[in-house]
N, C-alpha and C. Protein backbone atom coordinates (compact mmCIF):
# COMPACT_ATOMS: atom_id res chain seq x y z
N UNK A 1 7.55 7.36 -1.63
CA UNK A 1 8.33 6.78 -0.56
C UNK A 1 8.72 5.35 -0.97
N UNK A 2 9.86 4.88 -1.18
CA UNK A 2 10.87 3.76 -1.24
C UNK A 2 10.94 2.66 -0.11
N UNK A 3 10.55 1.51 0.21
CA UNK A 3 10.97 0.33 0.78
C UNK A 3 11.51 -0.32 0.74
N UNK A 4 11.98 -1.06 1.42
CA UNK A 4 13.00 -2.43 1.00
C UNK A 4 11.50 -3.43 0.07
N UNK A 5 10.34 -3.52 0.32
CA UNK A 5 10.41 -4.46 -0.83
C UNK A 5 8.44 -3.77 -1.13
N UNK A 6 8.73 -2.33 -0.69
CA UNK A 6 7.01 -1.70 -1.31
C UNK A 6 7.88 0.14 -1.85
N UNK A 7 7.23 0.37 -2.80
CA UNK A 7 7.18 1.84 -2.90
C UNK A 7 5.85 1.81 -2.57
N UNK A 8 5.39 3.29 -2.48
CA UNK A 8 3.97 4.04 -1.87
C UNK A 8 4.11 5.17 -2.67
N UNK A 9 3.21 5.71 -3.51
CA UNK A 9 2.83 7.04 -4.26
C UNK A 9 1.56 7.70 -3.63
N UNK A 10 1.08 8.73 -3.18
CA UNK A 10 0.04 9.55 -2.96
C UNK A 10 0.04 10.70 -3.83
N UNK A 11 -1.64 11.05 -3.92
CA UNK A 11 -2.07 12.36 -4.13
C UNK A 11 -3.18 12.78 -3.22
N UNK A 12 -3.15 14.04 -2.76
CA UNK A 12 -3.77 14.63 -2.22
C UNK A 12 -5.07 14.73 -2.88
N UNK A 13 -6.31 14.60 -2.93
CA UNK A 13 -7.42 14.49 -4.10
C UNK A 13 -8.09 16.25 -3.72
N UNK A 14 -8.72 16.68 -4.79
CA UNK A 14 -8.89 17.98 -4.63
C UNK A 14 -9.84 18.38 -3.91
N UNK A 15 -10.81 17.36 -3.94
CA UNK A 15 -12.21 17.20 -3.02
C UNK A 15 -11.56 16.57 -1.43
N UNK A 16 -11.48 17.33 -0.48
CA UNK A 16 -10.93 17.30 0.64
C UNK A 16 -11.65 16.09 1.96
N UNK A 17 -13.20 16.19 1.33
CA UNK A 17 -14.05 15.12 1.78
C UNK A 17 -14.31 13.72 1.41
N UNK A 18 -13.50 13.34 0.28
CA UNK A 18 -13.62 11.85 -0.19
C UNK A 18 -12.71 11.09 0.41
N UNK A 19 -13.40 9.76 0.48
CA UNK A 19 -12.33 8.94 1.07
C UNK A 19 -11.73 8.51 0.75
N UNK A 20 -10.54 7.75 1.25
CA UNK A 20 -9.48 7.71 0.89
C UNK A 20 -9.18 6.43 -0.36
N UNK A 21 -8.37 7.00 -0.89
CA UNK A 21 -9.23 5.32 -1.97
C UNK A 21 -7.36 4.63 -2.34
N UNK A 22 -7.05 3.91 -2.84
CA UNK A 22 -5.83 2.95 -3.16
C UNK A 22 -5.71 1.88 -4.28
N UNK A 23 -4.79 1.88 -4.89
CA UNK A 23 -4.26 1.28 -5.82
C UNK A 23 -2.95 0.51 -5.52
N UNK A 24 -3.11 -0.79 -6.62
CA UNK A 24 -2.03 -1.62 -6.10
C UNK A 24 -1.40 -2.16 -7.70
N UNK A 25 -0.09 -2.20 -7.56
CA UNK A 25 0.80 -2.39 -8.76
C UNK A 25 1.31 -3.49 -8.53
N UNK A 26 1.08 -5.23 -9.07
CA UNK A 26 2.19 -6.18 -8.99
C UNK A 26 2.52 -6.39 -10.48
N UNK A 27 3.72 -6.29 -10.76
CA UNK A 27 3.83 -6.91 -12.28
C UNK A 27 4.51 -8.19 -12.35
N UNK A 28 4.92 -8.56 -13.52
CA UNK A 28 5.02 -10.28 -13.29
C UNK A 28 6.31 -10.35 -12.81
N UNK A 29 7.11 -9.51 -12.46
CA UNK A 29 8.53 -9.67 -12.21
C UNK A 29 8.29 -10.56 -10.73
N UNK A 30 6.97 -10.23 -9.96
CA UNK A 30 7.07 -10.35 -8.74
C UNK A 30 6.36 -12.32 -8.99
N UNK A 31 6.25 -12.49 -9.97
CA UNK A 31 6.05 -14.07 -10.23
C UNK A 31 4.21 -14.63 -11.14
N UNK A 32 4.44 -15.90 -10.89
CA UNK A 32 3.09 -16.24 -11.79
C UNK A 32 1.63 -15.53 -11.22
N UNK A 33 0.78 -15.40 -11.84
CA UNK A 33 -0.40 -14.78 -11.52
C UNK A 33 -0.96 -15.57 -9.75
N UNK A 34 -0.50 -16.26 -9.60
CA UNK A 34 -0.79 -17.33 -7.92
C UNK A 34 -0.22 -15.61 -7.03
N UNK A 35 0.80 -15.52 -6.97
CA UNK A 35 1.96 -14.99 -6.38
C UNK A 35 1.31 -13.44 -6.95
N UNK A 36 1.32 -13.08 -7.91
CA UNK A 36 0.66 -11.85 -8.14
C UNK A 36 -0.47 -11.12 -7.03
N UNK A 37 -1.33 -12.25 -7.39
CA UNK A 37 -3.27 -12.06 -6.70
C UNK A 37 -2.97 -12.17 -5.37
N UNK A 38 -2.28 -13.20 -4.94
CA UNK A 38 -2.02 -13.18 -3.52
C UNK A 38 -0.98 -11.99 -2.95
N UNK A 39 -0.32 -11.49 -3.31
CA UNK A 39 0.64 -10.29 -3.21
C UNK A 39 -1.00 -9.45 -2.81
N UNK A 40 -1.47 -8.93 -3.74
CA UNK A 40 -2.45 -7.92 -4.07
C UNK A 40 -3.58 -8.35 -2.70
N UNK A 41 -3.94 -9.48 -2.60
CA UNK A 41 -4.98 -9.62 -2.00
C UNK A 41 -4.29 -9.27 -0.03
N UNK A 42 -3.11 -9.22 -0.15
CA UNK A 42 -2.53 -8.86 1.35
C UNK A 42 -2.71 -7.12 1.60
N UNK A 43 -1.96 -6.73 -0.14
CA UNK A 43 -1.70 -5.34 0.47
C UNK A 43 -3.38 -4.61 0.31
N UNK A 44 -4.57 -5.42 -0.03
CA UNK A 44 -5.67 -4.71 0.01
C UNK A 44 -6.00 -5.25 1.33
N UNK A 45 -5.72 -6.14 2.31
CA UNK A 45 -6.13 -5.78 3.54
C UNK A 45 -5.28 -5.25 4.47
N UNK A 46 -4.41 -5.04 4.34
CA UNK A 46 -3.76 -4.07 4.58
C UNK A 46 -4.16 -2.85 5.08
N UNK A 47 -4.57 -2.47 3.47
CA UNK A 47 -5.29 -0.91 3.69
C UNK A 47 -6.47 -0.99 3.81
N UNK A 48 -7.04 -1.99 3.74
CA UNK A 48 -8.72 -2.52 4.32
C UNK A 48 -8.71 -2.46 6.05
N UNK A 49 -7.39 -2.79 6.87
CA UNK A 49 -7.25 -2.67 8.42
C UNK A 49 -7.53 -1.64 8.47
N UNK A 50 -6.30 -0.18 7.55
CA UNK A 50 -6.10 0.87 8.83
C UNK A 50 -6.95 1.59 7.67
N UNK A 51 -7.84 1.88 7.09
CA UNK A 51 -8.08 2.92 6.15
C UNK A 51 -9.04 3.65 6.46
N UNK A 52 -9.14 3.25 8.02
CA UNK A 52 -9.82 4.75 9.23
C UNK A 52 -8.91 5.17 9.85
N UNK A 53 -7.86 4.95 9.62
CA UNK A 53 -6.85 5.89 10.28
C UNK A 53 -6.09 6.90 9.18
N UNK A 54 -6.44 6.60 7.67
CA UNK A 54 -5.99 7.63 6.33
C UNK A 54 -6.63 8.55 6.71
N UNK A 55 -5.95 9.79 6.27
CA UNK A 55 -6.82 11.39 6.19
C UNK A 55 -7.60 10.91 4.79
N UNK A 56 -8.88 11.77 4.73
CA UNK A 56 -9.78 12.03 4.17
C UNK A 56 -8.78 12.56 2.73
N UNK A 57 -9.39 12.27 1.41
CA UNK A 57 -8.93 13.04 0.82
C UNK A 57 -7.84 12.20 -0.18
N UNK A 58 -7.26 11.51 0.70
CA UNK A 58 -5.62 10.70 -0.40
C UNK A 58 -6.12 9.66 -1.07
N UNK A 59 -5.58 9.59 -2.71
CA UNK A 59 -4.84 8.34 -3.07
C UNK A 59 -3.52 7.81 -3.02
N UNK A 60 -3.56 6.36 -2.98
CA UNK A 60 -2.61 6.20 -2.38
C UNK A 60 -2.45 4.85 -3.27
N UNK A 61 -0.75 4.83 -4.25
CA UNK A 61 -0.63 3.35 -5.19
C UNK A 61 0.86 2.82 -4.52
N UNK A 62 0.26 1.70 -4.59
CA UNK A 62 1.24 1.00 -3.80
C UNK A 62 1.73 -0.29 -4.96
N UNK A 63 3.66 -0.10 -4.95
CA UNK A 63 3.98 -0.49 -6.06
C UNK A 63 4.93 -1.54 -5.25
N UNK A 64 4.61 -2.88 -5.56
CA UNK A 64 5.10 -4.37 -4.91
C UNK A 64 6.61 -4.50 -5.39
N UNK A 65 7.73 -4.89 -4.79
CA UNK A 65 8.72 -5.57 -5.45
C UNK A 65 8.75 -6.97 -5.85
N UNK A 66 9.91 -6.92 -6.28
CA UNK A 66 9.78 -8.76 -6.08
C UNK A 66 10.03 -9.30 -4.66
N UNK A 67 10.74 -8.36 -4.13
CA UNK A 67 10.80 -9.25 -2.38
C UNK A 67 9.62 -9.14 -1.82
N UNK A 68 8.58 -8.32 -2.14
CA UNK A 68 7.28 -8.62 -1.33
C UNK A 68 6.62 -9.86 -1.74
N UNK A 69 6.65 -9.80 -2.45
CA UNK A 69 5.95 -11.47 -2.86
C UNK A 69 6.42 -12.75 -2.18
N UNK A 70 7.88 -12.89 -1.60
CA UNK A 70 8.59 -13.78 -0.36
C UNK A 70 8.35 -13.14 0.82
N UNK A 71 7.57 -12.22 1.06
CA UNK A 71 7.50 -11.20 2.47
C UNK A 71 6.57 -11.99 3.18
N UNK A 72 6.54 -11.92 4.15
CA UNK A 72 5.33 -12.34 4.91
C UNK A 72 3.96 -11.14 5.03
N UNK A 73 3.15 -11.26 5.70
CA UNK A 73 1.69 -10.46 5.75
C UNK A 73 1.87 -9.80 6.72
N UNK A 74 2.64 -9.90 7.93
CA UNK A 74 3.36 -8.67 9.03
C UNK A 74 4.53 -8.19 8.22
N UNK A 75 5.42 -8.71 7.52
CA UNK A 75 6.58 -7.87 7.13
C UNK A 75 6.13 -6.59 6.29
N UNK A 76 5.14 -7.45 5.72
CA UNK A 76 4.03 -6.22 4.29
C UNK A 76 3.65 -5.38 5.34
N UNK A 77 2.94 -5.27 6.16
CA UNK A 77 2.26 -4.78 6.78
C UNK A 77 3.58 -3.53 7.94
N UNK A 78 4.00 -3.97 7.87
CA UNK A 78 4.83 -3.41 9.01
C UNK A 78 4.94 -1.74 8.27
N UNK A 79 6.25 -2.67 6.68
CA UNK A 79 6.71 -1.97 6.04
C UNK A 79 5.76 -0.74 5.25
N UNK A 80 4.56 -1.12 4.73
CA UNK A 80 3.67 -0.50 4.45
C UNK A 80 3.11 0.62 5.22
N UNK A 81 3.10 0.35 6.74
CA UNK A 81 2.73 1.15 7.74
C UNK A 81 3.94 2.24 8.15
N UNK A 82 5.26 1.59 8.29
CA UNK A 82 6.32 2.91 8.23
C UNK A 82 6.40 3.64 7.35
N UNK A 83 6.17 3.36 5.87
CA UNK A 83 6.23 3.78 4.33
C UNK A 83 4.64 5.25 4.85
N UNK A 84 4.19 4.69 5.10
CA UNK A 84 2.38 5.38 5.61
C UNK A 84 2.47 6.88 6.56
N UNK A 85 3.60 6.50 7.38
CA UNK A 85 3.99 7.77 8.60
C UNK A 85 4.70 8.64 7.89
N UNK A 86 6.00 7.88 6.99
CA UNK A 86 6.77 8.71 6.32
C UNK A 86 6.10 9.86 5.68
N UNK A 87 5.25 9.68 4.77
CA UNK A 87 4.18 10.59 4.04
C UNK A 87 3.36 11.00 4.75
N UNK A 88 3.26 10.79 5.98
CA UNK A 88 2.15 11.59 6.66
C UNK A 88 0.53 11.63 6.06
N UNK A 89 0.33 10.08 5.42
CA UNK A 89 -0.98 10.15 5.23
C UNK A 89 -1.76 9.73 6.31
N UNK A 90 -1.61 9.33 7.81
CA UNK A 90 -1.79 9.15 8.87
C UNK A 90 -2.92 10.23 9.41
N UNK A 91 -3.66 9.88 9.84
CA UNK A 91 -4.31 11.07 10.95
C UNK A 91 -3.65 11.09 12.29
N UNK A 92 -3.27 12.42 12.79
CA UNK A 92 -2.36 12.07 14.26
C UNK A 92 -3.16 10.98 15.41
């Protein structure tokens, strides 16, 4: 799933009972290592908020643009969370 400034990749994991686990992609396009770590350190709470509301089971890599790195921590968050329904890694 495509964002204005996040893609989102999942896999379904084969073991149906593990939890849900996540990965995060900034490369330097998105700026100096400051801007990197801090990018990274949003979208892991992020999925540190809702990651009792993931089904059991998904990974889930989340690939930064360069506009996330000028995003704010609700814009990340917003976008991340519509990107989240789209795929239906949501529990209803």
């Amino acid at each position: 799933m495509r964002g204005d400034t996040l893609t989102i990749g999942f896999l379904k994991n084969a073991e149906p009972n593990a939890t849900a686990r996540a990965g995060f992609i900034t490369s330097k396009r998105l700026g100096n290592a400051v801007v990197r770590n801090r990018t990274r350190r949003r979208l892991r709470e992020i999925f540190r908020k809702h990651q009792h509301e993931i089904r059991d089971g998904i990974w889930i890599v989340t690939i930064a643009s360069a506009r996330a790195a000028r995003g704010t921590f609700r814009a990340l968050e917003d976008e991340w969370l519509r990107l989240g329904r789209r795929a239906s890694i949501f529990l209803a």
